[in-house]
C-alpha atoms as a PDB file:
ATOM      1  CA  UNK A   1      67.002  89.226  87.310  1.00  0.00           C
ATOM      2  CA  UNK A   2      65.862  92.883  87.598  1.00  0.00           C
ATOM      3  CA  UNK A   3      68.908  95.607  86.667  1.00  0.00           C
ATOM      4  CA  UNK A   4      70.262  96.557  89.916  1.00  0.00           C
ATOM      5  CA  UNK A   5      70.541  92.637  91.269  1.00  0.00           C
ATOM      6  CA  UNK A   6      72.531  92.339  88.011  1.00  0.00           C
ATOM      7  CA  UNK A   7      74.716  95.030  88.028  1.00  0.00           C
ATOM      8  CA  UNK A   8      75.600  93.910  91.510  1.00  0.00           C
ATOM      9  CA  UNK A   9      76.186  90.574  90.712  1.00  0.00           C
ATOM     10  CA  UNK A  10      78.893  91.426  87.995  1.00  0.00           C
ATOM     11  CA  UNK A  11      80.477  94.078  90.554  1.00  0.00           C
ATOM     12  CA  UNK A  12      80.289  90.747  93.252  1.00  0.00           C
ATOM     13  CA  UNK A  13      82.215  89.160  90.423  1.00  0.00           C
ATOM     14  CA  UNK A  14      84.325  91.297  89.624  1.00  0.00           C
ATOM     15  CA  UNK A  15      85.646  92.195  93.087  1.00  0.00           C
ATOM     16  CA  UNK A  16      86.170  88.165  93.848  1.00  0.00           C
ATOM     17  CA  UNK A  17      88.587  88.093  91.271  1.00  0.00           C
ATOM     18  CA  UNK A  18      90.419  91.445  91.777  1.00  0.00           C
ATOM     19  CA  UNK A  19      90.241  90.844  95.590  1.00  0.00           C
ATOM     20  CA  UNK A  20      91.704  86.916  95.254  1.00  0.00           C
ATOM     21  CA  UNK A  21      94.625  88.141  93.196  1.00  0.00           C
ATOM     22  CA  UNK A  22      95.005  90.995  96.254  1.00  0.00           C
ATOM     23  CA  UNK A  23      95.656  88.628  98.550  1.00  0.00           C
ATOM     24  CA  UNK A  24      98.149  86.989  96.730  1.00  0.00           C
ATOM     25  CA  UNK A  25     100.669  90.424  96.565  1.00  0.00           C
ATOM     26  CA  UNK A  26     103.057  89.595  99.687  1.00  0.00           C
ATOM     27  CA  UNK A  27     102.786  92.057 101.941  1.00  0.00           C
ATOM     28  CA  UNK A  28     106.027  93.497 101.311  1.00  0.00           C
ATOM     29  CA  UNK A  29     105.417  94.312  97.512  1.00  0.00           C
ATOM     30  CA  UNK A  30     102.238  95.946  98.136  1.00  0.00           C
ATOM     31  CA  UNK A  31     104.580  99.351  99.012  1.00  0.00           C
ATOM     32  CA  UNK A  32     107.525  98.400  96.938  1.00  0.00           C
ATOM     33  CA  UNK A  33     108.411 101.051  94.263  1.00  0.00           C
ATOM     34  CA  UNK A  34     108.918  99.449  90.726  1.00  0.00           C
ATOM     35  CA  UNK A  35     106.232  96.580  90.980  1.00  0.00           C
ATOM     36  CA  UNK A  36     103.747  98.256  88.897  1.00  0.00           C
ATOM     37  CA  UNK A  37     104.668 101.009  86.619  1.00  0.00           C
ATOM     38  CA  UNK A  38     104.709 104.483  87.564  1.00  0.00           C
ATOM     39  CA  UNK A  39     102.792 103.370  90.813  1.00  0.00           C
ATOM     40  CA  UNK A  40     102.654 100.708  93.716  1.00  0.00           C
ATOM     41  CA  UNK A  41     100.011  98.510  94.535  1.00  0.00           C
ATOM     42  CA  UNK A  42      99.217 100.880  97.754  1.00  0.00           C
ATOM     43  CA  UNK A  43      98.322 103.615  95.264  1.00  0.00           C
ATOM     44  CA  UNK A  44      96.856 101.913  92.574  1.00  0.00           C
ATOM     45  CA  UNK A  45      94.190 100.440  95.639  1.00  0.00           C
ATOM     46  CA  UNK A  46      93.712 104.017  96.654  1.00  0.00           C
ATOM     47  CA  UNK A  47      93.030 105.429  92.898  1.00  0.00           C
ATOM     48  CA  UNK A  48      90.529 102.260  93.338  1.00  0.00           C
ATOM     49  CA  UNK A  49      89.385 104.078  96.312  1.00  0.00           C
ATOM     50  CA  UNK A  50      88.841 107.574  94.838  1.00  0.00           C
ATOM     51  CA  UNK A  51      87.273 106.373  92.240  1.00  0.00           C
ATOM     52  CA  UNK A  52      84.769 104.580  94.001  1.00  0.00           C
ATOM     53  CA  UNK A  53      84.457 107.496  96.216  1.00  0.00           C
ATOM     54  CA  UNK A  54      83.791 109.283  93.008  1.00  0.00           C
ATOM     55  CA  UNK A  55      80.953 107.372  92.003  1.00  0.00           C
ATOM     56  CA  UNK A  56      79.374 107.404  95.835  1.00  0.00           C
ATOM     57  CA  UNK A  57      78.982 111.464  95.275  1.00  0.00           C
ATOM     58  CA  UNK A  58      77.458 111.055  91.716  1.00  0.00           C
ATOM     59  CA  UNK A  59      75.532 108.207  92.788  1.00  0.00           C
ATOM     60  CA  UNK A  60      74.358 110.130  95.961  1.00  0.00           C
ATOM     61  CA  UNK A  61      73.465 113.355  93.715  1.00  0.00           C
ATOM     62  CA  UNK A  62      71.152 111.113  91.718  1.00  0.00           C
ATOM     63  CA  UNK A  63      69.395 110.179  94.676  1.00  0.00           C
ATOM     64  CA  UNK A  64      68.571 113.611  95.409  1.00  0.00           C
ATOM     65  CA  UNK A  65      68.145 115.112  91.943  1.00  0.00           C
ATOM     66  CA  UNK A  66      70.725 117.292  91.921  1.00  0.00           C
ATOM     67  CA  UNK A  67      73.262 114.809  89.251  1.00  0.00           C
ATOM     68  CA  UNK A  68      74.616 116.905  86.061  1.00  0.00           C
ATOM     69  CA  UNK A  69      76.555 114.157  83.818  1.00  0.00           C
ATOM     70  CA  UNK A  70      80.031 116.329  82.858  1.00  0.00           C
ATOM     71  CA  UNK A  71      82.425 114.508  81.124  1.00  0.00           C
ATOM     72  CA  UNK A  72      86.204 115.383  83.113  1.00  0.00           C
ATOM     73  CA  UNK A  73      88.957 116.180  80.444  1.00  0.00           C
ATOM     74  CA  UNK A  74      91.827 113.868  80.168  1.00  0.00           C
ATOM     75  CA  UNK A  75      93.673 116.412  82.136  1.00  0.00           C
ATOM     76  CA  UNK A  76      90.705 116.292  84.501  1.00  0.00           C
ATOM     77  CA  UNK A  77      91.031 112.793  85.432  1.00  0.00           C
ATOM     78  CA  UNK A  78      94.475 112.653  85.471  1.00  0.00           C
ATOM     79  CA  UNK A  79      95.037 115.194  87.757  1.00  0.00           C
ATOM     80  CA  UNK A  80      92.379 113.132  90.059  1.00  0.00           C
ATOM     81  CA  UNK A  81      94.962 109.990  89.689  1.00  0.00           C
ATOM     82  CA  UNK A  82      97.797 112.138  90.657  1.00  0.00           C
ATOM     83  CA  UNK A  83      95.850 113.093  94.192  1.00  0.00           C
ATOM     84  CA  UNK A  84      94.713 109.757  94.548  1.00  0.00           C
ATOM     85  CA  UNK A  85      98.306 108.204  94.284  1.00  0.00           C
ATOM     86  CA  UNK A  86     100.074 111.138  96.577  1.00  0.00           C
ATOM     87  CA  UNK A  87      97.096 110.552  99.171  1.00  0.00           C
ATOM     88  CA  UNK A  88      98.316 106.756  99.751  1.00  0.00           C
ATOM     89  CA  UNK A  89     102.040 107.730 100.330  1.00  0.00           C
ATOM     90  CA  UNK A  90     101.054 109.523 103.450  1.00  0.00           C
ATOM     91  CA  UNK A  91      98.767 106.127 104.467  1.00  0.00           C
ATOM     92  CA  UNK A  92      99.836 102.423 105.429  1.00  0.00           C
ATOM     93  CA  UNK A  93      99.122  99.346 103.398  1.00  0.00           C
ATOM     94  CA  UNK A  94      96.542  98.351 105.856  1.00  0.00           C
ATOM     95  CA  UNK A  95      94.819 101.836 106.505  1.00  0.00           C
ATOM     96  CA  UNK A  96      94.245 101.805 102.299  1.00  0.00           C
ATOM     97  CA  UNK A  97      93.032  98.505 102.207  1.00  0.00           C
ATOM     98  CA  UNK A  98      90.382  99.547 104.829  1.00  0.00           C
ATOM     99  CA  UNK A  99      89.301 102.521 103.251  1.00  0.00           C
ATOM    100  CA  UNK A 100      88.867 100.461  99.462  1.00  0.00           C
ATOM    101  CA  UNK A 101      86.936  98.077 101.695  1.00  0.00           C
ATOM    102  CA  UNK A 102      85.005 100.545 103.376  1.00  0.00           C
ATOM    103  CA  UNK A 103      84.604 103.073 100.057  1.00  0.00           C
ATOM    104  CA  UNK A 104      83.092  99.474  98.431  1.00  0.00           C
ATOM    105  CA  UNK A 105      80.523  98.693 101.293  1.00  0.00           C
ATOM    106  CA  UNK A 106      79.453 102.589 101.530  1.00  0.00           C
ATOM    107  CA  UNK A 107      78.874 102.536  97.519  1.00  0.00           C
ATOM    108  CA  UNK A 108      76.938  99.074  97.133  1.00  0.00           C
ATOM    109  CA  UNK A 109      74.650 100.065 100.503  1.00  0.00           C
ATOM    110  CA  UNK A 110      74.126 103.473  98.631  1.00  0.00           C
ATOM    111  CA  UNK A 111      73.311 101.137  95.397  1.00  0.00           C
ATOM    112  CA  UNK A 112      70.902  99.120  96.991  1.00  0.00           C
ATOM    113  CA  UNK A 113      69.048 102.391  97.973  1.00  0.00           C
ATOM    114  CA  UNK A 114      68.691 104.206  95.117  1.00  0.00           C
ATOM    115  CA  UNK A 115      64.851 104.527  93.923  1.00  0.00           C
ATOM    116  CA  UNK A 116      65.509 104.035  90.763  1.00  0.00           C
ATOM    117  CA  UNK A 117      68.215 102.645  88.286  1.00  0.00           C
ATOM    118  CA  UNK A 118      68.561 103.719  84.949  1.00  0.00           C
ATOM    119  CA  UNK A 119      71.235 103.728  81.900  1.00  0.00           C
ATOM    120  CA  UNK A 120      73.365 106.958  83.417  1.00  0.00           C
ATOM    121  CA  UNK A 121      73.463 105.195  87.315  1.00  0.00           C
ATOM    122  CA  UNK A 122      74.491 101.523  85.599  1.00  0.00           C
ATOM    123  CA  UNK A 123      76.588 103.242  83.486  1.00  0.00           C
ATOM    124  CA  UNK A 124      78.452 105.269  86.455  1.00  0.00           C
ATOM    125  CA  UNK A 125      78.492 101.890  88.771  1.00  0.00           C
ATOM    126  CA  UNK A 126      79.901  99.721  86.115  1.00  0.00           C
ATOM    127  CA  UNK A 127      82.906 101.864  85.151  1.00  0.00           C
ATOM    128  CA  UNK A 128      84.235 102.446  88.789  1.00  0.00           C
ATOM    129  CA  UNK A 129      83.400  99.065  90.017  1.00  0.00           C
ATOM    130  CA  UNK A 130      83.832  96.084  88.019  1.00  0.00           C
ATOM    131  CA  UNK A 131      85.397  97.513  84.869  1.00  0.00           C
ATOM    132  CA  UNK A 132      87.513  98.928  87.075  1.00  0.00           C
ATOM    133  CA  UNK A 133      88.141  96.184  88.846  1.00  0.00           C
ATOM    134  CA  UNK A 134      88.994  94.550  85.876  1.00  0.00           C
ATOM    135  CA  UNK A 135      91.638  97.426  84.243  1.00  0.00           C
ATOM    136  CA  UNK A 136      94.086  96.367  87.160  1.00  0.00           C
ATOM    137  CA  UNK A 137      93.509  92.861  87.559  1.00  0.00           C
ATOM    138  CA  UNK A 138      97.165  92.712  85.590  1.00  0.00           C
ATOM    139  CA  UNK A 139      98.763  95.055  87.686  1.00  0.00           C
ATOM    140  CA  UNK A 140      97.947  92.383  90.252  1.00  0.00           C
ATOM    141  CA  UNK A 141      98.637  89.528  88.665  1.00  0.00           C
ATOM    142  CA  UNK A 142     101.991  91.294  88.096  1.00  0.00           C
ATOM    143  CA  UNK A 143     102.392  92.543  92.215  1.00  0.00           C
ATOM    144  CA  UNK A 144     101.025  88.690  92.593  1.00  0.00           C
ATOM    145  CA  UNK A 145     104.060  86.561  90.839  1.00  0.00           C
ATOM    146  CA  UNK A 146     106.574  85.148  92.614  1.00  0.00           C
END
């Protein structure tokens, strides 16, 4: 299996399980403060969101050359999260879940088109997809129990 069916397959993965514990948050916890700490499931999915949004514009300025690698500070990144989470207050349950779901089809078409894959793409892919994925599988699992 060449590199980019790979990577896919473990994002595939990775989004079965974070999306089959999604569906198991009642729809009334998925806004409730206190469920998760410091956020609720409706922001945590749109952090999700960002950060997947994130990769899209890196992944898009590889395709046309024009990708500097910058590591963002702590401060950086936080300040990111802090957008991310006021952004889904303003937003419905149902409008985020469409935009994760849209944010994850726009990044895996753009995946599939890239010319090339190498360390620095896999490496930005993996950490906002299926590692990601895979940081809040608790906080579902938590939003998920009855």
């Amino acid at each position: 299996m060449d590199l980019r069916a790979e990577e896919e397959r473990r994002e595939a993965d990775g989004w079965a399980v974070f999306e089959g514990l999604l569906s198991r948050v009642p729809e009334d916890r998925l806004t409730a403060p206190g469920v998760l700490a410091g956020w609720s499931v409706k922001e945590m999915l749109n952090h999700v969101t960002g950060w997947l949004e994130v990769c899209i514009a890196r992944l898009e300025a590889m395709r046309s050359g024009r990708f500097v690698d910058e590591d963002e500070t702590d401060e950086e990144v936080n300040e990111r999260n802090a957008y991310f989470a006021e952004s889904a207050r303003r937003l419905d349950a149902t409008t985020v879940r469409e935009h994760l779901e849209t944010a994850r089809a726009r990044l895996l078409e753009l995946w599939r088109s890239l010319p090339e894959i190498d360390e620095v793409a896999i490496e930005q892919f993996a950490t906002e997809t299926y590692e990601h994925y895979e940081e809040h599988v608790p906080d579902l699992e938590l939003a998920a129990a009855d």
